[in-house]
PDB file of N, CA and C in Angstrom:
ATOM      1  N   UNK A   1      -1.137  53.352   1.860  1.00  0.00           N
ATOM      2  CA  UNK A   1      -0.033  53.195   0.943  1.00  0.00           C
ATOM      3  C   UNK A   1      -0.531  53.545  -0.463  1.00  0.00           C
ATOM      4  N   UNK A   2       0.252  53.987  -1.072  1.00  0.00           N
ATOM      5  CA  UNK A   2      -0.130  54.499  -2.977  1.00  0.00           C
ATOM      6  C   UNK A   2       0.965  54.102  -3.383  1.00  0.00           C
ATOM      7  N   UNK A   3       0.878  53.325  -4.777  1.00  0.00           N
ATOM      8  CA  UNK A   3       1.346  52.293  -5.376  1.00  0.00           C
ATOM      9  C   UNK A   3       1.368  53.396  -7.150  1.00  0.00           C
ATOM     10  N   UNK A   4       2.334  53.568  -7.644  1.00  0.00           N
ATOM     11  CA  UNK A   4       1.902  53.836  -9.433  1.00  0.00           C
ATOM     12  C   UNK A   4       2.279  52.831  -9.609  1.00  0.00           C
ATOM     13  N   UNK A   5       1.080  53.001 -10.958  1.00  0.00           N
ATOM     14  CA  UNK A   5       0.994  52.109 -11.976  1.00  0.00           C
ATOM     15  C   UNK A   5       1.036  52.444 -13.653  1.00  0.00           C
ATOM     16  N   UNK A   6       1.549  51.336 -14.093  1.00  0.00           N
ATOM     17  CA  UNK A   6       2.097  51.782 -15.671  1.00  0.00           C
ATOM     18  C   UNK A   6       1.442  50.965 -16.441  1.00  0.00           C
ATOM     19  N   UNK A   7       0.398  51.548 -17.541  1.00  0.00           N
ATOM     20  CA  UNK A   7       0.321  50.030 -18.354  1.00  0.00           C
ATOM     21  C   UNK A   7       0.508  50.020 -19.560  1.00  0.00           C
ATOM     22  N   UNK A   8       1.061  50.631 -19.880  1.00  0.00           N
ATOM     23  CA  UNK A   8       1.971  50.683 -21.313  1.00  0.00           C
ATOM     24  C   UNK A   8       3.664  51.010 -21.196  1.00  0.00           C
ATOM     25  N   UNK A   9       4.120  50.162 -21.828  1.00  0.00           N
ATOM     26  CA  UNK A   9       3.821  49.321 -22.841  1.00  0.00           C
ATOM     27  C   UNK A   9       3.665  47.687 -22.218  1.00  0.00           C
ATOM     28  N   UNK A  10       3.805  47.706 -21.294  1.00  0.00           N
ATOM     29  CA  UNK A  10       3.310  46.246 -20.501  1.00  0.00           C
ATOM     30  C   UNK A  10       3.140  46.827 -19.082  1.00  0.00           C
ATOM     31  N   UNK A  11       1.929  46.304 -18.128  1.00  0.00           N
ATOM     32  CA  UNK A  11       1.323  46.385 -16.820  1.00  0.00           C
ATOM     33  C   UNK A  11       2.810  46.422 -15.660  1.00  0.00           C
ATOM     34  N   UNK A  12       2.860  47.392 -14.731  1.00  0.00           N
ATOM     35  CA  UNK A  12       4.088  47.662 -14.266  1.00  0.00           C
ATOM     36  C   UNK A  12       3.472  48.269 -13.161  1.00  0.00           C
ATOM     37  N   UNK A  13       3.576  47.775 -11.940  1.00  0.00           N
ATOM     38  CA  UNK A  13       3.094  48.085 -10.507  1.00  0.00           C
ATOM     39  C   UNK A  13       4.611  48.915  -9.842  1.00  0.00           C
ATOM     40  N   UNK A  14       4.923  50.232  -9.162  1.00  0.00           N
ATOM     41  CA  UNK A  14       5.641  50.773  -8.503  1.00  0.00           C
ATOM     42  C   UNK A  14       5.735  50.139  -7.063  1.00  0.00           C
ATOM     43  N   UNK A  15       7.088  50.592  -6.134  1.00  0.00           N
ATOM     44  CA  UNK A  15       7.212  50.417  -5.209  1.00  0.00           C
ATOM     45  C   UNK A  15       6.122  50.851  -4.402  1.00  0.00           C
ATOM     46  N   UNK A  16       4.975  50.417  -3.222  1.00  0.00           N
ATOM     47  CA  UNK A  16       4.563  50.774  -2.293  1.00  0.00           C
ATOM     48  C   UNK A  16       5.231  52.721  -1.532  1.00  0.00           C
ATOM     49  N   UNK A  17       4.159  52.989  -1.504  1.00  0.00           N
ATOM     50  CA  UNK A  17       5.053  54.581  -0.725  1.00  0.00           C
ATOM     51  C   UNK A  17       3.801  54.743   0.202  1.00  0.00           C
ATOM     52  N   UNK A  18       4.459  55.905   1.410  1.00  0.00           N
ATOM     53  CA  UNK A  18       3.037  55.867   2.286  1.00  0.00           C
ATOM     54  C   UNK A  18       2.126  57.169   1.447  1.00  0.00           C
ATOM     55  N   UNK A  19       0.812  56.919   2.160  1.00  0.00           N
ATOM     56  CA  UNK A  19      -0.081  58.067   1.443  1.00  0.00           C
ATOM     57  C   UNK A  19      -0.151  59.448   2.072  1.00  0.00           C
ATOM     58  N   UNK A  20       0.427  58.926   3.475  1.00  0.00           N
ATOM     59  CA  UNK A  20      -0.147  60.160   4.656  1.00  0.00           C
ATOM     60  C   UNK A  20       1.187  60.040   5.337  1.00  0.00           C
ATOM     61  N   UNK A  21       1.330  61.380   6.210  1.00  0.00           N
ATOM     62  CA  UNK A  21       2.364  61.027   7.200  1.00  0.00           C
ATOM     63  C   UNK A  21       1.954  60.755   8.447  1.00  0.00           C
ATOM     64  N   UNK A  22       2.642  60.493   9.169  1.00  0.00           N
ATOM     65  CA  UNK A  22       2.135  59.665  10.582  1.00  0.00           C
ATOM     66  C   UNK A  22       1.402  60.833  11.754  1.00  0.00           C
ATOM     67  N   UNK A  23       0.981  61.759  11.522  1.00  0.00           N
ATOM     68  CA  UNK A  23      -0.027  62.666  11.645  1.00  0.00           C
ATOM     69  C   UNK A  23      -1.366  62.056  12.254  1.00  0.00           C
ATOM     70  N   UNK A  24      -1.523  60.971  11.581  1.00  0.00           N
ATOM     71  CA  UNK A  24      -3.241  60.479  12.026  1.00  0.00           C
ATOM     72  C   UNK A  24      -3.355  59.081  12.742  1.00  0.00           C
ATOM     73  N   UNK A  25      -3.949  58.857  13.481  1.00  0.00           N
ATOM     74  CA  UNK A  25      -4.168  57.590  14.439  1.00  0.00           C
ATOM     75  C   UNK A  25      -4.125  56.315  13.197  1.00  0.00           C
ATOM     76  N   UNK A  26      -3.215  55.395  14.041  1.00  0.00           N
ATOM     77  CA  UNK A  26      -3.118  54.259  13.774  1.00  0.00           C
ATOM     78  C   UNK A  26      -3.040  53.464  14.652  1.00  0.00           C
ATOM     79  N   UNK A  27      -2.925  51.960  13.943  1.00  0.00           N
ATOM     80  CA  UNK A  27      -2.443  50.911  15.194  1.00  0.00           C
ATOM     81  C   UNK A  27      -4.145  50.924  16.097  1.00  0.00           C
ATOM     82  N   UNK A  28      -5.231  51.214  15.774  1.00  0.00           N
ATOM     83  CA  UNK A  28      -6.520  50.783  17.026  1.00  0.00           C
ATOM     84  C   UNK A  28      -6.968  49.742  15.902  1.00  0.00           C
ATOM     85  N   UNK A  29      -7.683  48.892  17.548  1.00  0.00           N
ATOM     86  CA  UNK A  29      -8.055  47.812  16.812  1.00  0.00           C
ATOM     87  C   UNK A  29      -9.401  47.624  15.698  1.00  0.00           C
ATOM     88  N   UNK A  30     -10.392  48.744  15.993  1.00  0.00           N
ATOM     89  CA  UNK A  30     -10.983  49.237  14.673  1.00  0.00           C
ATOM     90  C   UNK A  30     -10.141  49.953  13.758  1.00  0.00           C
ATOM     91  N   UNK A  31     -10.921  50.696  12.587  1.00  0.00           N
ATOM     92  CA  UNK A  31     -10.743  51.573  11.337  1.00  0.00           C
ATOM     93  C   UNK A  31     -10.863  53.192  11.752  1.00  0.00           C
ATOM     94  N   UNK A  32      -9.685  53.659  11.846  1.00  0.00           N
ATOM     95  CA  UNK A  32      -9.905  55.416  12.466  1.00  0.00           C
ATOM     96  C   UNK A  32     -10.179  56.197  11.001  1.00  0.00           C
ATOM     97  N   UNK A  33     -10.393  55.936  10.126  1.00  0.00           N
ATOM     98  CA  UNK A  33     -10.771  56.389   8.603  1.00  0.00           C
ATOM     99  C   UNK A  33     -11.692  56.297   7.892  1.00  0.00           C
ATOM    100  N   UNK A  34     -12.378  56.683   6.719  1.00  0.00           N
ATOM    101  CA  UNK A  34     -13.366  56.413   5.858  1.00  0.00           C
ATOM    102  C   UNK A  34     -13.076  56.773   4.752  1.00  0.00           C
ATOM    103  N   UNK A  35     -13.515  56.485   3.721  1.00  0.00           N
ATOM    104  CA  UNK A  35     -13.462  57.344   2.419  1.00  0.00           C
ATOM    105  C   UNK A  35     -14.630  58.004   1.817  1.00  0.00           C
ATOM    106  N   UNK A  36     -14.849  59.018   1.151  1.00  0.00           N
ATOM    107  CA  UNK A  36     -16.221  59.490   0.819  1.00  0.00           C
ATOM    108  C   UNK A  36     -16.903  58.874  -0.427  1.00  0.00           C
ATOM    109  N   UNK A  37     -17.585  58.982  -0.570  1.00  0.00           N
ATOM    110  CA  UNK A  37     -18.708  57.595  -1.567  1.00  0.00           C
ATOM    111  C   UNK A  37     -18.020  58.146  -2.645  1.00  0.00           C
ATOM    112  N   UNK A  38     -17.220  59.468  -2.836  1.00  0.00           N
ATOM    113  CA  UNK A  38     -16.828  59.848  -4.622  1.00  0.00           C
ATOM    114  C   UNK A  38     -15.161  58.724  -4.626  1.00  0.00           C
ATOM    115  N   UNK A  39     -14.897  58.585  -3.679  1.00  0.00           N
ATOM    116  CA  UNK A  39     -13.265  58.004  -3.617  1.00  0.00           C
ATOM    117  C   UNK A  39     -11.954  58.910  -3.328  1.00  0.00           C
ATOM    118  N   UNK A  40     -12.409  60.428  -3.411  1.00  0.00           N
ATOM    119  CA  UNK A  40     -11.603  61.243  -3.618  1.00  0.00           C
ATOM    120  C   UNK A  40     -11.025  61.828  -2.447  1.00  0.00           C
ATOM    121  N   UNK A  41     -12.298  62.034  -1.365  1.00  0.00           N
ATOM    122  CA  UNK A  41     -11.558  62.196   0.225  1.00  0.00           C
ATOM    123  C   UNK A  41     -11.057  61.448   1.215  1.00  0.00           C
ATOM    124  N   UNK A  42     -10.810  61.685   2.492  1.00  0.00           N
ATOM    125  CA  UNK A  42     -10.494  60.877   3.554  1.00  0.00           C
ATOM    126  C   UNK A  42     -11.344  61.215   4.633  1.00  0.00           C
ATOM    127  N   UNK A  43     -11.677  60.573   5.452  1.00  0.00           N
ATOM    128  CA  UNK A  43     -11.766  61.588   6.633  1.00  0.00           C
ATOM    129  C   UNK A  43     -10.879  60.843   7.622  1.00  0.00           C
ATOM    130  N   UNK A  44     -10.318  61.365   8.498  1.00  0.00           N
ATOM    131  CA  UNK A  44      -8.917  60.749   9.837  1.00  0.00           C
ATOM    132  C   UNK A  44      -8.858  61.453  10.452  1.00  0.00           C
ATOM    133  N   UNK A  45      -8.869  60.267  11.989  1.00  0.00           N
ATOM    134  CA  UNK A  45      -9.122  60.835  13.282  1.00  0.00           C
ATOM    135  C   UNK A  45      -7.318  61.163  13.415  1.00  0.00           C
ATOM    136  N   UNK A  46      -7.148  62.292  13.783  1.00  0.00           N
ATOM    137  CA  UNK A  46      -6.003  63.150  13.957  1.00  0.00           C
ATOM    138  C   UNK A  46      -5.184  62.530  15.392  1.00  0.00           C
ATOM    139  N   UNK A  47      -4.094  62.312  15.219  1.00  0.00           N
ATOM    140  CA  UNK A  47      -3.019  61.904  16.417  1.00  0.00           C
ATOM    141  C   UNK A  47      -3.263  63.060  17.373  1.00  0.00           C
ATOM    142  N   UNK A  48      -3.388  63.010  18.549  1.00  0.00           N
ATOM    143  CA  UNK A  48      -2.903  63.982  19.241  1.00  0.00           C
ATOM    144  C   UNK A  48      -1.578  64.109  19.254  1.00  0.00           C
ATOM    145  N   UNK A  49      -0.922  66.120  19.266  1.00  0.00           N
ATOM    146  CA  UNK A  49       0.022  66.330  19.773  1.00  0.00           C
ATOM    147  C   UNK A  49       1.156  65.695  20.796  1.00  0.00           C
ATOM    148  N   UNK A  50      -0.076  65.592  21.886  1.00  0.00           N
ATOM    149  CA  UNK A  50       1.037  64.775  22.926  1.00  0.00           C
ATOM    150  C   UNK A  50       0.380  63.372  23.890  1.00  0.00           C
ATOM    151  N   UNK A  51       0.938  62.617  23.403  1.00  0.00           N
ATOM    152  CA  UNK A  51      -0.045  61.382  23.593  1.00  0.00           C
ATOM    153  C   UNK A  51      -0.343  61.245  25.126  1.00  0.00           C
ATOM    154  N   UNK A  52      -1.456  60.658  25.017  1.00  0.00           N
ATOM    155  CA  UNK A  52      -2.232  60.874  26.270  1.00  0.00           C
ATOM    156  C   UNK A  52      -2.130  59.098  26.668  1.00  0.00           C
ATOM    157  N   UNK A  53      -2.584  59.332  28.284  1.00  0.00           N
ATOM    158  CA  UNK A  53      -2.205  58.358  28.780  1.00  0.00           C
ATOM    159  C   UNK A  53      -3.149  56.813  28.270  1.00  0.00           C
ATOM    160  N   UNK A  54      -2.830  55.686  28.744  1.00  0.00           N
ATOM    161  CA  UNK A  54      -3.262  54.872  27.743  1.00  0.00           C
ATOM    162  C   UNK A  54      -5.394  54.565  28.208  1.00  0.00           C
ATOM    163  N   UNK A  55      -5.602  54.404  26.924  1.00  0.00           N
ATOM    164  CA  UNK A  55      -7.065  54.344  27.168  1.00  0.00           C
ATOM    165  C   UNK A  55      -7.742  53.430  27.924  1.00  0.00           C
ATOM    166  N   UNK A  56      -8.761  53.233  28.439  1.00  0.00           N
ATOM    167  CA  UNK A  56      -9.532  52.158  29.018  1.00  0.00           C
ATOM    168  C   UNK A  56     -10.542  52.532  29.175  1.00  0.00           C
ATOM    169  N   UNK A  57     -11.175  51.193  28.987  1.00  0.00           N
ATOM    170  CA  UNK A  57     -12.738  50.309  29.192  1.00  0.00           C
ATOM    171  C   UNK A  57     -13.159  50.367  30.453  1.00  0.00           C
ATOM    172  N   UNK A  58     -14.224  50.912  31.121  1.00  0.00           N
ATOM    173  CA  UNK A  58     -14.844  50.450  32.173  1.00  0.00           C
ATOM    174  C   UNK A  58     -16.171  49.447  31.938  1.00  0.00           C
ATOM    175  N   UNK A  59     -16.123  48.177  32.264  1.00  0.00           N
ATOM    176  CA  UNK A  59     -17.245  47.446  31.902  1.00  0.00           C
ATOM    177  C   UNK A  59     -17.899  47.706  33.065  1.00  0.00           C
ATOM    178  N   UNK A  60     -18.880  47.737  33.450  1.00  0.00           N
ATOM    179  CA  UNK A  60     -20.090  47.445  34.630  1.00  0.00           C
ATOM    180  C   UNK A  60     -21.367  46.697  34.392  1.00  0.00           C
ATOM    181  N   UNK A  61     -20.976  45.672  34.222  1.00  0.00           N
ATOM    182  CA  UNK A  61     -21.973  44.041  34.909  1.00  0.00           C
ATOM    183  C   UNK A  61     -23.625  44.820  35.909  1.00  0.00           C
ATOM    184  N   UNK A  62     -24.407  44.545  35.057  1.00  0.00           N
ATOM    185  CA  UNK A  62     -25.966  44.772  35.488  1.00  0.00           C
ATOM    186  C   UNK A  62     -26.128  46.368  36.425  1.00  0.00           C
ATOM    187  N   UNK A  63     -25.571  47.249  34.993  1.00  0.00           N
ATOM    188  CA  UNK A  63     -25.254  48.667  35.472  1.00  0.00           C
ATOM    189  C   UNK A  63     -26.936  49.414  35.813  1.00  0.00           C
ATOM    190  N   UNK A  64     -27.893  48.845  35.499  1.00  0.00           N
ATOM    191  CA  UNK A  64     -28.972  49.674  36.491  1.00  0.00           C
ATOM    192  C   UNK A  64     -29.147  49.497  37.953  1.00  0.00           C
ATOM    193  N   UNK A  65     -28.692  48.524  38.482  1.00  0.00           N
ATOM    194  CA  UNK A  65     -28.724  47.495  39.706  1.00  0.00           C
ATOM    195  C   UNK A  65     -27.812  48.683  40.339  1.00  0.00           C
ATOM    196  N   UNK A  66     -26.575  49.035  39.408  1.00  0.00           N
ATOM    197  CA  UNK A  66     -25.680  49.236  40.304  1.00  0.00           C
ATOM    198  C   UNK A  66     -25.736  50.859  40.412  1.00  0.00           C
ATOM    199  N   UNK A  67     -26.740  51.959  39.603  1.00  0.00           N
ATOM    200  CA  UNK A  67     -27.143  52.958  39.595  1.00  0.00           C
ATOM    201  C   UNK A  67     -28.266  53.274  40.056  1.00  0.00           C
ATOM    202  N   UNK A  68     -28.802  51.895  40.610  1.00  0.00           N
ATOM    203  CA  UNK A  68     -30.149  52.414  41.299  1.00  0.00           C
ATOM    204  C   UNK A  68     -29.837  52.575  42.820  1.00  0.00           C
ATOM    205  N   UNK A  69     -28.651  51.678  43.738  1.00  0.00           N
ATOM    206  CA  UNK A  69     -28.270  51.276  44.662  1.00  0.00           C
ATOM    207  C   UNK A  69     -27.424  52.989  44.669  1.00  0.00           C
ATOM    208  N   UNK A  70     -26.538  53.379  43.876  1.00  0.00           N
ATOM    209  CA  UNK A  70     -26.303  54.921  44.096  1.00  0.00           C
ATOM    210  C   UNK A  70     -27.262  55.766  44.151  1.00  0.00           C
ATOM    211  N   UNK A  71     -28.163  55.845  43.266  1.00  0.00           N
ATOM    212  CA  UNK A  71     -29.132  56.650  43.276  1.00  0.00           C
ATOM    213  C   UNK A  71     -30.260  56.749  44.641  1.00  0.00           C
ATOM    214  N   UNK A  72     -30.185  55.779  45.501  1.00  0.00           N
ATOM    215  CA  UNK A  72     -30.811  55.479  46.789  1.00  0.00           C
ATOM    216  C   UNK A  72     -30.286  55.960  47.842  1.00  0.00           C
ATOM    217  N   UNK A  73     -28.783  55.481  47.317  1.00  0.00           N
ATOM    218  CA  UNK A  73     -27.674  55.912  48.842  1.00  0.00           C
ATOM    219  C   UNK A  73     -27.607  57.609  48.509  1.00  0.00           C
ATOM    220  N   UNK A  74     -27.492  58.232  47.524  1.00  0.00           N
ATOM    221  CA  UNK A  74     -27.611  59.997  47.286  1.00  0.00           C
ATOM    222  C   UNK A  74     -28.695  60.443  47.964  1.00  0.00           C
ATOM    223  N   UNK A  75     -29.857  59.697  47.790  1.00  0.00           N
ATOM    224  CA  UNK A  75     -31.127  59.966  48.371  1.00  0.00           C
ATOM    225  C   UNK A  75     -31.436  60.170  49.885  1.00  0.00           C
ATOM    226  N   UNK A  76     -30.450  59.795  50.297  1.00  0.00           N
ATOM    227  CA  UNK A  76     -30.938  59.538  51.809  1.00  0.00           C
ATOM    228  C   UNK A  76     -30.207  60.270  52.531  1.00  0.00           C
TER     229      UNK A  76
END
């Protein structure tokens, strides 16, 4: 969001407006953005065109155990 500001002849904050258009990922539960150490750039992870199906996590619980037991059964 970008906000003007006035400070003469007295301090005067503008309505909220967006900065970007809805072009770039939002809504994850990290930060899809950065700013560059001068303040002046962005960098943003770009929306895809056509949204893709929804993401997921594969956890695997004591994953060498369970790549050594593949790696045995390939073997043989």
């Amino acid at each position: 969001m970008s906000v003007a500001v006035e400070y003469s002849p007295e301090w005067r904050a503008g309505a909220p407006k967006p900065l970007f258009d809805d072009l770039y990922e939002k809504g994850s539960p990290w930060r899809t953005y950065d700013v560059s150490s001068d303040g002046q750039e962005f960098l943003m992870i770009e929306q895809p065109e056509e949204a893709p199906g929804p993401n997921r996590i594969v956890v695997i619980p004591d994953f060498a155990s369970e790549l050594e037991q593949k790696v045995r059964a390939v073997g043989r």
